[in-house]
N, C-alpha and C. Protein backbone atom coordinates (compact mmCIF):
# COMPACT_ATOMS: atom_id res chain seq x y z
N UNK A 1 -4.84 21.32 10.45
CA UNK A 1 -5.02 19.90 10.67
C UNK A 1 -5.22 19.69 12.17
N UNK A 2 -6.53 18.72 12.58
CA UNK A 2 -6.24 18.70 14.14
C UNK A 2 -6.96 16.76 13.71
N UNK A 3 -6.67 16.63 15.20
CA UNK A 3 -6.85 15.32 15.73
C UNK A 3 -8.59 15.52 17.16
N UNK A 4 -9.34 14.97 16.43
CA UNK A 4 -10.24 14.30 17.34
C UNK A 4 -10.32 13.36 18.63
N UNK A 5 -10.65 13.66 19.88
CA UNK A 5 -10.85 12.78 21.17
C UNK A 5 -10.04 11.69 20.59
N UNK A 6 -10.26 10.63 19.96
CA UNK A 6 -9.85 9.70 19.71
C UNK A 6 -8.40 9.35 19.00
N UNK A 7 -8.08 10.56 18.57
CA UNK A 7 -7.12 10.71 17.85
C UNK A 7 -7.06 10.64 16.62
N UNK A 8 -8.23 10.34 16.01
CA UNK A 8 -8.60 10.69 14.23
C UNK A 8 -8.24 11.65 13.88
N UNK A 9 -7.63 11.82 12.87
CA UNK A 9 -7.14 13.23 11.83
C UNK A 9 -8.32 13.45 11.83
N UNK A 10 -8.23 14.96 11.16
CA UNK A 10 -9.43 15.99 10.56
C UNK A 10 -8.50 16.85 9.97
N UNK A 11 -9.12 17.05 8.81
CA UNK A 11 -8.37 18.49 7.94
C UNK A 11 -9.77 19.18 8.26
N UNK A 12 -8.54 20.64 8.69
CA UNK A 12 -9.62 21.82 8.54
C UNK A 12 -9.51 22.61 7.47
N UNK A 13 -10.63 23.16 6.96
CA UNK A 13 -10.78 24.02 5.56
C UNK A 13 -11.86 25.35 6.11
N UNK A 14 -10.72 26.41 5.83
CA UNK A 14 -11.99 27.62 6.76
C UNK A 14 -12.37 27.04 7.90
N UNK A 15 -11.30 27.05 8.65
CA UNK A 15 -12.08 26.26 10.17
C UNK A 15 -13.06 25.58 10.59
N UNK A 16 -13.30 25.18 9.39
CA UNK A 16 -14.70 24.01 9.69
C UNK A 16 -13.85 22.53 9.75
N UNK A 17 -13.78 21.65 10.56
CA UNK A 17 -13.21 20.25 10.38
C UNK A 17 -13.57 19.37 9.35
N UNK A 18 -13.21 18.89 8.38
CA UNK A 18 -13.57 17.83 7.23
C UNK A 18 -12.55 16.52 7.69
N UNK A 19 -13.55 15.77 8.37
CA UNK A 19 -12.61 14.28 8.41
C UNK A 19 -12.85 13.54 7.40
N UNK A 20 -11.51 12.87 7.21
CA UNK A 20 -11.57 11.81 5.61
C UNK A 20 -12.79 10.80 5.49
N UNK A 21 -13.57 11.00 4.50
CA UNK A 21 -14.49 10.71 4.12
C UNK A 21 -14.22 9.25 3.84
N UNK A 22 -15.31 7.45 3.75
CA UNK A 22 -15.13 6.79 3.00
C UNK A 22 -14.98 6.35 1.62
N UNK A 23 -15.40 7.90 1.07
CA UNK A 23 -15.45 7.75 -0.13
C UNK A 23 -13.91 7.76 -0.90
N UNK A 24 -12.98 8.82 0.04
CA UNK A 24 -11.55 9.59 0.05
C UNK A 24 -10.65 8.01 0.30
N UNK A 25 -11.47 6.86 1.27
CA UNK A 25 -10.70 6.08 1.55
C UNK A 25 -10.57 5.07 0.37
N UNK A 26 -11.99 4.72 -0.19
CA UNK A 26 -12.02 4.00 -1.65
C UNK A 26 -11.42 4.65 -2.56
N UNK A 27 -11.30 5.74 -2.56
CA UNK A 27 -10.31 6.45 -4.14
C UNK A 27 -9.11 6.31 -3.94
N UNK A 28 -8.39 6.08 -2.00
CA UNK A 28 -7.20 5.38 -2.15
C UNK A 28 -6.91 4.51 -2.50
N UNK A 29 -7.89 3.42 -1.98
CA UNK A 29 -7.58 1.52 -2.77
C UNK A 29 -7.48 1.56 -3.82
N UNK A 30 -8.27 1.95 -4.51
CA UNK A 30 -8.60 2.20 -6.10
C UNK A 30 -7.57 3.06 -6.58
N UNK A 31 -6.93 4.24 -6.14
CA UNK A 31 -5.42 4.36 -6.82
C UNK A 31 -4.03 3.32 -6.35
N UNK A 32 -4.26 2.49 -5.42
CA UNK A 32 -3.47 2.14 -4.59
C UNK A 32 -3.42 0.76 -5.38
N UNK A 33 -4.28 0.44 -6.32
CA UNK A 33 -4.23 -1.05 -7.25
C UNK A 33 -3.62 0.06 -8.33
N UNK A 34 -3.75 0.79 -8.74
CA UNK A 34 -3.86 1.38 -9.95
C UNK A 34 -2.27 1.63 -10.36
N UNK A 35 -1.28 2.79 -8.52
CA UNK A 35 0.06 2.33 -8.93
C UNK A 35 0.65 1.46 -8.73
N UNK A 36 0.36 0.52 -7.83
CA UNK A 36 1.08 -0.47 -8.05
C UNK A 36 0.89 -1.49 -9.18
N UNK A 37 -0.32 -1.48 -10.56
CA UNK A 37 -0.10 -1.88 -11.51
C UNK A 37 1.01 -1.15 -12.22
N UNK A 38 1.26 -0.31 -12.56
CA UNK A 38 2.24 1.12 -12.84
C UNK A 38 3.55 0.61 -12.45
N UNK A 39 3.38 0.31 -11.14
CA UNK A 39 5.04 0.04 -10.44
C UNK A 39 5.38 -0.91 -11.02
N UNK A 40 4.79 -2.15 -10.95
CA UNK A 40 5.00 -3.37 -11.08
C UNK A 40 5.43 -3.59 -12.89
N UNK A 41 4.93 -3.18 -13.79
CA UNK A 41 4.43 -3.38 -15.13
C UNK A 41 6.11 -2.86 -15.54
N UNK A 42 6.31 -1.94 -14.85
CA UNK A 42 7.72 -1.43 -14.88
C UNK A 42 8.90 -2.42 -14.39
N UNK A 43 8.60 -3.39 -13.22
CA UNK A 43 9.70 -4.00 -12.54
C UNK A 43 9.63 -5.04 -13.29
N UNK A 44 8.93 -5.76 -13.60
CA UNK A 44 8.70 -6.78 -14.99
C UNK A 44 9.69 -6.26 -16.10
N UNK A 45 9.80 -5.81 -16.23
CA UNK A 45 10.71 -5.19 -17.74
C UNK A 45 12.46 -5.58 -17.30
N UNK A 46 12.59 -5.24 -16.54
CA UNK A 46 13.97 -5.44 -15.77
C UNK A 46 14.24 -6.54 -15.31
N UNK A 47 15.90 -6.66 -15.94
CA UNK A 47 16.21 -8.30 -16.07
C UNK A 47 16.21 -8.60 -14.56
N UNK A 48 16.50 -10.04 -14.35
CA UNK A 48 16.26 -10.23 -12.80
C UNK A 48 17.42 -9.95 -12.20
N UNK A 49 18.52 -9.67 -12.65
CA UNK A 49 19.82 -9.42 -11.81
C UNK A 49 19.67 -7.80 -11.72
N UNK A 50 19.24 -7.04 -12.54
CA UNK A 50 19.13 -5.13 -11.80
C UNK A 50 17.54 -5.57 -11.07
N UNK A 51 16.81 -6.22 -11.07
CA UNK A 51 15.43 -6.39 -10.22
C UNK A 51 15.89 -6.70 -8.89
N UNK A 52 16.61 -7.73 -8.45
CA UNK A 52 17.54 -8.07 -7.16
C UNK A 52 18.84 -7.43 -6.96
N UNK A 53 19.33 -6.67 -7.64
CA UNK A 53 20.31 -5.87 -6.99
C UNK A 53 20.29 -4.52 -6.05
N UNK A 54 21.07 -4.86 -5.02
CA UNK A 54 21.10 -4.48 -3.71
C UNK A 54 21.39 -2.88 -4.48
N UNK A 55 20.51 -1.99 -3.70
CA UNK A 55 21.32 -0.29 -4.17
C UNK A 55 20.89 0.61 -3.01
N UNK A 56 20.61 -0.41 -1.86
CA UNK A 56 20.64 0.96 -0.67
C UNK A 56 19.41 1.59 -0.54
N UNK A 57 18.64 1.22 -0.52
CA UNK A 57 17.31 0.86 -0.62
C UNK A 57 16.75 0.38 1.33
N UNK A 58 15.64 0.71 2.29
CA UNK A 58 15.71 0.37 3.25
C UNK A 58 15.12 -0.99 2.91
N UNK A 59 14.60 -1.98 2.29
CA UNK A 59 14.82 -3.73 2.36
C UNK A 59 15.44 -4.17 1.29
N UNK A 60 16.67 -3.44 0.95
CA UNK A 60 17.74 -3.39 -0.17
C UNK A 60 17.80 -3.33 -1.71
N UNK A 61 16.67 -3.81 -2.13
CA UNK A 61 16.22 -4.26 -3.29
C UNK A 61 15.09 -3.76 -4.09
N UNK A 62 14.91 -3.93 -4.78
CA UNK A 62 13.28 -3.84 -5.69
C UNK A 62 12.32 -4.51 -5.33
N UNK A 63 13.32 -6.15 -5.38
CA UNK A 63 12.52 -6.87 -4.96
C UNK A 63 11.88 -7.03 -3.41
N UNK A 64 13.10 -6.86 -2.60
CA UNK A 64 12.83 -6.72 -1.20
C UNK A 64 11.66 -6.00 -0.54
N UNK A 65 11.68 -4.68 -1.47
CA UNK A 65 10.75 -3.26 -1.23
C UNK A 65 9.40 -4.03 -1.64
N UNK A 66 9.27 -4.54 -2.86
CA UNK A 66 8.09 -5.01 -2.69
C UNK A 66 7.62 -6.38 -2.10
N UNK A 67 8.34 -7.09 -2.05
CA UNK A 67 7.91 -7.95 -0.76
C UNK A 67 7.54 -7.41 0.49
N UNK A 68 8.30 -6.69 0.67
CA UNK A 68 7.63 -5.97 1.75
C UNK A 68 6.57 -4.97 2.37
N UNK A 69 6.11 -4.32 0.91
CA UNK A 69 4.99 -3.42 0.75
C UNK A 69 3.73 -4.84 0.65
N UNK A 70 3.80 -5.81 0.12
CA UNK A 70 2.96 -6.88 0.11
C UNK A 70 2.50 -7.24 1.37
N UNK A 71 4.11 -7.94 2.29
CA UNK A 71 3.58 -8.47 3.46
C UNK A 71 3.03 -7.36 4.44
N UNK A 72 3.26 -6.13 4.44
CA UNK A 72 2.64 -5.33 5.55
C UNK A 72 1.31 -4.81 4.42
N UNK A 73 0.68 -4.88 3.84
CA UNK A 73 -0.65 -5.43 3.24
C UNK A 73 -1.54 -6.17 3.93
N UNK A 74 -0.72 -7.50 3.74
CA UNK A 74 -1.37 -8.37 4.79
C UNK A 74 -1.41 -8.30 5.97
N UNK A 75 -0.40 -8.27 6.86
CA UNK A 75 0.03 -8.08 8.21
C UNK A 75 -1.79 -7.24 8.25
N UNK A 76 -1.86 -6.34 8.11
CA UNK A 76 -2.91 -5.11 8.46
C UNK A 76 -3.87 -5.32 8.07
N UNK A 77 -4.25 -6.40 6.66
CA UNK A 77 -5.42 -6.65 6.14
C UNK A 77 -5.77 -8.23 7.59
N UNK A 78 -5.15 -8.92 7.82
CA UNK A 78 -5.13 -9.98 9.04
C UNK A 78 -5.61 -9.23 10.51
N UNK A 79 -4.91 -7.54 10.45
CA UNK A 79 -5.57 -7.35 11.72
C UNK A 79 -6.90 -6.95 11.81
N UNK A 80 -7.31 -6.36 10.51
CA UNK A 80 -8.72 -6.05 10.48
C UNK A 80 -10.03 -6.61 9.78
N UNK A 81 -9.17 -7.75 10.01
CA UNK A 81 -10.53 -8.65 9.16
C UNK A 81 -10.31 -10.08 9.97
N UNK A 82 -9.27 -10.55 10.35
CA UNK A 82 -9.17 -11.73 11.20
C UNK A 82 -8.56 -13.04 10.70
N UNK A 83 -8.31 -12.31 8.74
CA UNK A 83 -8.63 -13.43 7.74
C UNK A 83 -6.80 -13.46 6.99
N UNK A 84 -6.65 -14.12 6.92
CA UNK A 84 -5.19 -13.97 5.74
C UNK A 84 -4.25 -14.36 6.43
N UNK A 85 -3.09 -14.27 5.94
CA UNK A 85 -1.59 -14.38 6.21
C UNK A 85 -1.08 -13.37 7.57
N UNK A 86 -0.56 -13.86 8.54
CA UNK A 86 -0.17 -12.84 9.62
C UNK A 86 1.91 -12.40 9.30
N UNK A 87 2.50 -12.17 8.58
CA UNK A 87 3.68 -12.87 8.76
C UNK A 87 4.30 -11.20 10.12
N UNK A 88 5.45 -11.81 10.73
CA UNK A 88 5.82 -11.10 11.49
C UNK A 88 7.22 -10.68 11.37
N UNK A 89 7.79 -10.92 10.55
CA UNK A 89 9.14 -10.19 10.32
C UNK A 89 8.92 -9.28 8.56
N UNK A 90 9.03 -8.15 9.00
CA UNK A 90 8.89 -7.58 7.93
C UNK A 90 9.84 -7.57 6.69
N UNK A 91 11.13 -7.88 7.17
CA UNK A 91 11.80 -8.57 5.59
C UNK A 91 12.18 -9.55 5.46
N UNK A 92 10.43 -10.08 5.58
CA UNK A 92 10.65 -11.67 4.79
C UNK A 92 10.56 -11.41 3.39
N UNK A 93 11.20 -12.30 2.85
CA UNK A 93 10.71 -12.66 1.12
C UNK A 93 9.31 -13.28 1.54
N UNK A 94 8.04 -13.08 0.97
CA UNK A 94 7.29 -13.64 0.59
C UNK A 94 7.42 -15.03 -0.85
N UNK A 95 7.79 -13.90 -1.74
CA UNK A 95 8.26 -14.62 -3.22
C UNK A 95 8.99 -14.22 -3.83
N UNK A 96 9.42 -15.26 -4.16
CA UNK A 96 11.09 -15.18 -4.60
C UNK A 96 10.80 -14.91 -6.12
N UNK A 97 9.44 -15.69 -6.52
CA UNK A 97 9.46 -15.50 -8.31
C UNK A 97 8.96 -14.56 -8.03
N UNK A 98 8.96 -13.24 -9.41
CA UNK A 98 8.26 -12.44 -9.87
C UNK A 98 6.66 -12.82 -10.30
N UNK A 99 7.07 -13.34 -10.89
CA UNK A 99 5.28 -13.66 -11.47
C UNK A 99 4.94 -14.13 -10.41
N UNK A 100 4.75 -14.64 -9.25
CA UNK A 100 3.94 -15.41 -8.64
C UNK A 100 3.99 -13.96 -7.33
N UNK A 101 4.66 -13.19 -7.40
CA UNK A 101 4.82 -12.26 -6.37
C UNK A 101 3.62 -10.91 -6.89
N UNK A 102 3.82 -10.86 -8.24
CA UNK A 102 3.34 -9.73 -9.36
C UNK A 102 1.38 -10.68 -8.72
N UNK A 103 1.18 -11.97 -8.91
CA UNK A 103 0.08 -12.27 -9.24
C UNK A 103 -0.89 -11.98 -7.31
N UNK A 104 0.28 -12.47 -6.76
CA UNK A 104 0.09 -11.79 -5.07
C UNK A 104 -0.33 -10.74 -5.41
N UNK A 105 0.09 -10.10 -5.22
CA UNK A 105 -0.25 -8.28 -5.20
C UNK A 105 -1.24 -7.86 -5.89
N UNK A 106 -1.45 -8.77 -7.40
CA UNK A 106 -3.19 -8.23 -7.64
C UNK A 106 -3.92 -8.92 -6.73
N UNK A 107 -3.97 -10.02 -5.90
CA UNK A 107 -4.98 -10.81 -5.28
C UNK A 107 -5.26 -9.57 -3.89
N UNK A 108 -4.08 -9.38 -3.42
CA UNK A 108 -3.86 -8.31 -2.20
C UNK A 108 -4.56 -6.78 -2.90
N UNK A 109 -4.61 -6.39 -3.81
CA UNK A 109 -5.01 -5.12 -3.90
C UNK A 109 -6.90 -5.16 -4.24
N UNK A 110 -6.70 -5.88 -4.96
CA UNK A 110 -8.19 -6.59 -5.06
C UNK A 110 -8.60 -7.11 -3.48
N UNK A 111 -8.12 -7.17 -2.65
CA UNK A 111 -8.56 -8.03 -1.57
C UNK A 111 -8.58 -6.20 -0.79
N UNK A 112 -7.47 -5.32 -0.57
CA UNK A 112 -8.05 -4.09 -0.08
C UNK A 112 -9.01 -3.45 -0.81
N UNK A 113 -9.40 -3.47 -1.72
CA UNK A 113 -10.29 -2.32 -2.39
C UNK A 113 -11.82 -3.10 -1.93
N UNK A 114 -11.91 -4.55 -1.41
CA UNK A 114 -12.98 -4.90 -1.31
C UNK A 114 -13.49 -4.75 0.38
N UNK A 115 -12.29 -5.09 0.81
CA UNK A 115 -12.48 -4.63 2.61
C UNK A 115 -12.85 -3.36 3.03
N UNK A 116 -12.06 -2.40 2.21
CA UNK A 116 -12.57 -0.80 2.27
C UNK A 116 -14.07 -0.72 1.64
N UNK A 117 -14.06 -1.44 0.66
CA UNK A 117 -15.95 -0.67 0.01
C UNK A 117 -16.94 -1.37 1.42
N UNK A 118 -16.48 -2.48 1.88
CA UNK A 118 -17.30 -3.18 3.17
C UNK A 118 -17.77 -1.39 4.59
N UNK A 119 -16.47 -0.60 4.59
CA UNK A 119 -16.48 0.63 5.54
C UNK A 119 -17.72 1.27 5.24
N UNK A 120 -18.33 1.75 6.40
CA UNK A 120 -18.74 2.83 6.23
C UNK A 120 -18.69 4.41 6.91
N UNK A 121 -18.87 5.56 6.99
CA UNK A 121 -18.69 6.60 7.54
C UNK A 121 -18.46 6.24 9.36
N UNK A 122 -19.88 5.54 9.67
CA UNK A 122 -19.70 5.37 11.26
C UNK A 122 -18.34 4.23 11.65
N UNK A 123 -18.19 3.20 10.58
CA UNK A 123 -17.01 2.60 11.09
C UNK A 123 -15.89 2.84 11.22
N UNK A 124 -15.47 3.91 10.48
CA UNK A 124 -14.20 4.91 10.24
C UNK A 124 -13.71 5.16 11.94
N UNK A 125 -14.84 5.43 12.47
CA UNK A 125 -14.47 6.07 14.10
C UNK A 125 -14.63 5.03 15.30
N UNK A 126 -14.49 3.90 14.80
CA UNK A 126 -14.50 2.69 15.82
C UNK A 126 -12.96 2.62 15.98
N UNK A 127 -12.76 1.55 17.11
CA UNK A 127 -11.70 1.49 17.81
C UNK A 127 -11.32 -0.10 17.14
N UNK A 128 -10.18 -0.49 16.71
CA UNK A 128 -10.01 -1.29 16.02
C UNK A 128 -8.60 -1.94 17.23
N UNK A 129 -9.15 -3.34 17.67
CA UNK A 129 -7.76 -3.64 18.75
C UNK A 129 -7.09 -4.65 17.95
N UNK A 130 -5.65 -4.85 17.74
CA UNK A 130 -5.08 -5.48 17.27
C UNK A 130 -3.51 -6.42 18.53
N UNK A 131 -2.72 -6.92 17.75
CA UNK A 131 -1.86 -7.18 18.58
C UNK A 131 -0.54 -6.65 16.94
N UNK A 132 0.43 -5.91 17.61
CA UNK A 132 1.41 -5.42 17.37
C UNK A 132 2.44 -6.87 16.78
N UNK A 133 3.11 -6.60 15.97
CA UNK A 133 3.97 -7.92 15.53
C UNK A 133 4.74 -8.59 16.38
N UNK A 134 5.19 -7.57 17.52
CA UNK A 134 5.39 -8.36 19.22
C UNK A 134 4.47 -8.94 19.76
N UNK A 135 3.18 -9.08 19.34
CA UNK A 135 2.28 -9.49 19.98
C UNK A 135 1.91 -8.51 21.16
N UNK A 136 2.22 -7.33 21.00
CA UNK A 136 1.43 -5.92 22.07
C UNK A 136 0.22 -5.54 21.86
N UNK A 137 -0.62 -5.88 22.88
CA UNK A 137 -1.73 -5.43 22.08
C UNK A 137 -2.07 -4.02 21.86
N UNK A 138 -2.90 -3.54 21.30
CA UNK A 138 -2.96 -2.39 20.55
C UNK A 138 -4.15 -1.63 20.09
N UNK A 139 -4.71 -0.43 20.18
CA UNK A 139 -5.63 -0.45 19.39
C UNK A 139 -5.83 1.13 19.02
N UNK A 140 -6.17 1.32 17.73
CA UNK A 140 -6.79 2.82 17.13
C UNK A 140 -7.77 2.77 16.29
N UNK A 141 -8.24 3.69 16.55
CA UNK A 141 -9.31 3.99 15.48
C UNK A 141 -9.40 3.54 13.60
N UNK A 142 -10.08 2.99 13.30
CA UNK A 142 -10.11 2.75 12.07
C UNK A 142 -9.54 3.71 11.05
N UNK A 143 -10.14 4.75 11.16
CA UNK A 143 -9.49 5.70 9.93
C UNK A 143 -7.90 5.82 10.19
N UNK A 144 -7.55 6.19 11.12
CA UNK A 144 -6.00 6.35 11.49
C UNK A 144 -5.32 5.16 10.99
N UNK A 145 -5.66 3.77 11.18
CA UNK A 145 -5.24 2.57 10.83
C UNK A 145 -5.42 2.71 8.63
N UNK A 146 -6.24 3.35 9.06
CA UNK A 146 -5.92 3.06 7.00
C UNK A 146 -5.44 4.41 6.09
N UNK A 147 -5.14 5.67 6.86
CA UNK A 147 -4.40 6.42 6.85
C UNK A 147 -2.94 6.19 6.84
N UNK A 148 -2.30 5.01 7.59
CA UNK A 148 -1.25 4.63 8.07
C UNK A 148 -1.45 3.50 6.82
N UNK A 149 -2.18 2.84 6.24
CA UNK A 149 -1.70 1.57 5.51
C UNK A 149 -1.48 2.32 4.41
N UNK A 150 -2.60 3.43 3.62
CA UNK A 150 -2.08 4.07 2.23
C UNK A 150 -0.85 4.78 2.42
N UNK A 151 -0.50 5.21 3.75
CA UNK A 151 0.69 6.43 3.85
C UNK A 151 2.47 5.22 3.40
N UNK A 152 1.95 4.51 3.99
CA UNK A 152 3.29 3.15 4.00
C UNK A 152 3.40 2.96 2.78
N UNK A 153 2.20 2.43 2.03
CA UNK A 153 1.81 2.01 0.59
C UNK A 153 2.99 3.07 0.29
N UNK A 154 2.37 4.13 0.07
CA UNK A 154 3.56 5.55 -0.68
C UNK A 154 4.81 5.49 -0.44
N UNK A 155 4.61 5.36 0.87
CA UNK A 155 6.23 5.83 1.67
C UNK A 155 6.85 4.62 0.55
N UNK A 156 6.54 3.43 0.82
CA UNK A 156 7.66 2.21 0.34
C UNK A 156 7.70 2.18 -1.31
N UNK A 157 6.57 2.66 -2.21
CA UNK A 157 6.12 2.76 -3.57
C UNK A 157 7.00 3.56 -3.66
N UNK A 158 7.32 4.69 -3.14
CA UNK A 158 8.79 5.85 -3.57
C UNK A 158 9.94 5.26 -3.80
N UNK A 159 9.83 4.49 -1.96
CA UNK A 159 11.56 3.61 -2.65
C UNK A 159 11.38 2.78 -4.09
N UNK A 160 10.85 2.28 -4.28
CA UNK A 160 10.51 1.39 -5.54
C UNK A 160 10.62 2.27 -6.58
N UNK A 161 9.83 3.29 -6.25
CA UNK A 161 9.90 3.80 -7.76
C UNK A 161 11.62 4.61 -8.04
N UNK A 162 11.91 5.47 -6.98
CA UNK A 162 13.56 5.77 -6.91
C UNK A 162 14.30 4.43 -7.29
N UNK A 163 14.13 3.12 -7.18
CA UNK A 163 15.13 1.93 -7.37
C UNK A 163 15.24 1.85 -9.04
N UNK A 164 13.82 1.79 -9.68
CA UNK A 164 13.49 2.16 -11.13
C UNK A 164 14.30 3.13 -11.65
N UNK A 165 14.06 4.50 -10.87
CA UNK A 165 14.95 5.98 -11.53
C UNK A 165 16.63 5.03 -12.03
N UNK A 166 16.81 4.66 -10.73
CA UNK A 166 18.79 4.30 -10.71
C UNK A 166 19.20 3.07 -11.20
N UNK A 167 18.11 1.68 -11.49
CA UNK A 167 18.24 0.77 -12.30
C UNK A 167 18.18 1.21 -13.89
N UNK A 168 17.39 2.03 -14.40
CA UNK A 168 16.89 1.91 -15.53
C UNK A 168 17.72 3.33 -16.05
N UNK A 169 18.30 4.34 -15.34
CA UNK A 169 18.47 6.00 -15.37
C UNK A 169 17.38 6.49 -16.53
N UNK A 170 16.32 5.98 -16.42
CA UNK A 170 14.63 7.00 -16.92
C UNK A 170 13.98 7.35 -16.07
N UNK A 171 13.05 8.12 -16.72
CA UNK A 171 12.07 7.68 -15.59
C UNK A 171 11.05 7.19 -15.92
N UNK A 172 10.85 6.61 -14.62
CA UNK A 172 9.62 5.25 -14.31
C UNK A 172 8.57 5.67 -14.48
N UNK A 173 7.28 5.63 -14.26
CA UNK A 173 6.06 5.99 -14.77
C UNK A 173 5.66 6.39 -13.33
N UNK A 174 4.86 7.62 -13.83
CA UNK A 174 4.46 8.76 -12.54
C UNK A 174 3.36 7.67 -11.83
N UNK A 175 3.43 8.22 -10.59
CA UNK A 175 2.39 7.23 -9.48
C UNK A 175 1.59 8.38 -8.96
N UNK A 176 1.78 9.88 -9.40
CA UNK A 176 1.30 10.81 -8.69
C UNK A 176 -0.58 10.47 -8.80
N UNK A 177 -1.23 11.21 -7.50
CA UNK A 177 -2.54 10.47 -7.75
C UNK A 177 -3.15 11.57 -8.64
N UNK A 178 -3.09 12.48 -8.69
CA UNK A 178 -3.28 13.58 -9.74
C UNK A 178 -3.57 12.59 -11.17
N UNK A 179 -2.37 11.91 -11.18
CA UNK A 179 -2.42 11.50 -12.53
C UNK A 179 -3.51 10.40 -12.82
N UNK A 180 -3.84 9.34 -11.59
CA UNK A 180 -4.63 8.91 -11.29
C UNK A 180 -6.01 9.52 -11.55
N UNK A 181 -6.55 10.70 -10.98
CA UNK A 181 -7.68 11.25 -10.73
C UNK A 181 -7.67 11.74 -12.19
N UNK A 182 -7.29 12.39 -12.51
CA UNK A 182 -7.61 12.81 -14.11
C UNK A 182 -7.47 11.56 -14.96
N UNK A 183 -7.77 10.41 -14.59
CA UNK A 183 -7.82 9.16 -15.54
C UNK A 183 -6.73 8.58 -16.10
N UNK A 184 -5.32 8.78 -15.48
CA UNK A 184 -4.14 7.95 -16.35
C UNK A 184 -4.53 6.65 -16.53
N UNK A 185 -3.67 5.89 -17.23
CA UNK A 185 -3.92 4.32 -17.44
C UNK A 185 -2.91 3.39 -16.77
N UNK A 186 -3.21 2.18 -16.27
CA UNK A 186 -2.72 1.40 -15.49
C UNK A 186 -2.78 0.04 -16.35
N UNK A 187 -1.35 -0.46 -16.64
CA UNK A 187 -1.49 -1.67 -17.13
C UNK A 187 -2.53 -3.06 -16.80
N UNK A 188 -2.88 -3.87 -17.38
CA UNK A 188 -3.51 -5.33 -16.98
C UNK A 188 -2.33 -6.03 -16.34
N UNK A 189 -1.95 -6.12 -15.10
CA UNK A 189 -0.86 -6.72 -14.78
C UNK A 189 -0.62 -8.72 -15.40
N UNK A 190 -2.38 -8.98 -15.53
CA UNK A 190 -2.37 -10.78 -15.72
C UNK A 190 -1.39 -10.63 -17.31
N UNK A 191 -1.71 -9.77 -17.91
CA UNK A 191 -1.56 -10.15 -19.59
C UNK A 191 0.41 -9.63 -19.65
N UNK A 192 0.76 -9.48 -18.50
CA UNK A 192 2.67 -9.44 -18.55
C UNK A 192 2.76 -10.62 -17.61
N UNK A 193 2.18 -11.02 -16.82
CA UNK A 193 2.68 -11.93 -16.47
C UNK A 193 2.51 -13.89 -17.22
């Protein structure tokens, strides 16, 4: 693995450099609606008192975790498009109801999968300046910036899905993208809510 002038990843394969392709970046959005239909279809099932109960969790909750995988969605979809919700404390509640939080998150995943198909190869390596939730300003390269939004996506989708394992003691429905790429199925999130 090395990093480019700019600081873009590159995976090397046989020492030839392969940087993440746009195509690699759309098959993230597009799994990235896919588990969080998965996640979600699951947190729906669970009454609302194990859905809001605190279990040690880093934004305590189920619910917390995904409020917060939502608002840093936006936060990042606002810095690179100019357009949406900016919020700046990352454990805010967005929404307190489920359904109206569940119906967020398809609008937000539908809203990344369409900003990413907008990319193309040369925009990947532009310099993208933002201001930091301190208001610092800031800036990296595009691909690194959406490397960092699917990597979070995961990172925080784990806690969620671990909150599932210890609310429910089953297990929750695999998010692996494997399962994704070989065609698993992803609920209609409108028709539970």
């Amino acid at each position: 693995m090395t990093f480019d002038r700019k600081g873009a990843f590159q995976g090397t394969e046989g020492g030839v450099d392969m940087p993440v392709t746009i195509n690699q970046f759309r098959q993230l959005a597009a799994y990235n609606r896919w588990a969080n239909s998965r996640l979600y279809a699951a947190a729906l099932d669970l009454s609302d008192q194990a859905y809001r109960l605190h279990i040690g969790v880093f934004f305590g909750s189920l619910h917390g975790t995904l409020n917060h995988l939502l608002l840093t969605d936006r936060l990042w979809l606002k810095r690179l498009t100019g357009e949406g919700d900016h919020p700046n404390q990352l454990d805010t509640i967005l929404y307190e109801n489920r359904a109206e939080l569940t119906r967020a998150r398809i609008a937000e995943d539908n809203r990344l999968i369409s900003v990413v198909e907008k990319y193309d190869e040369a925009a990947l390596a532009n310099l993208q300046a933002y201001k930091t939730t301190s208001g610092m300003p800031q800036s990296q390269v595009l691909s690194d910036i959406l490397l960092h939004l699917f990597n979070h996506q995961t990172q925080y989708r784990g806690q969620a899905h671990a909150c599932l394992s210890i609310l429910t003691g089953g297990e929750p429905p695999s998010l692996d993208l494997l399962v994704f790429q070989r065609g698993g199925t992803a609920p209609n999130l409108e028709t539970l809510i």
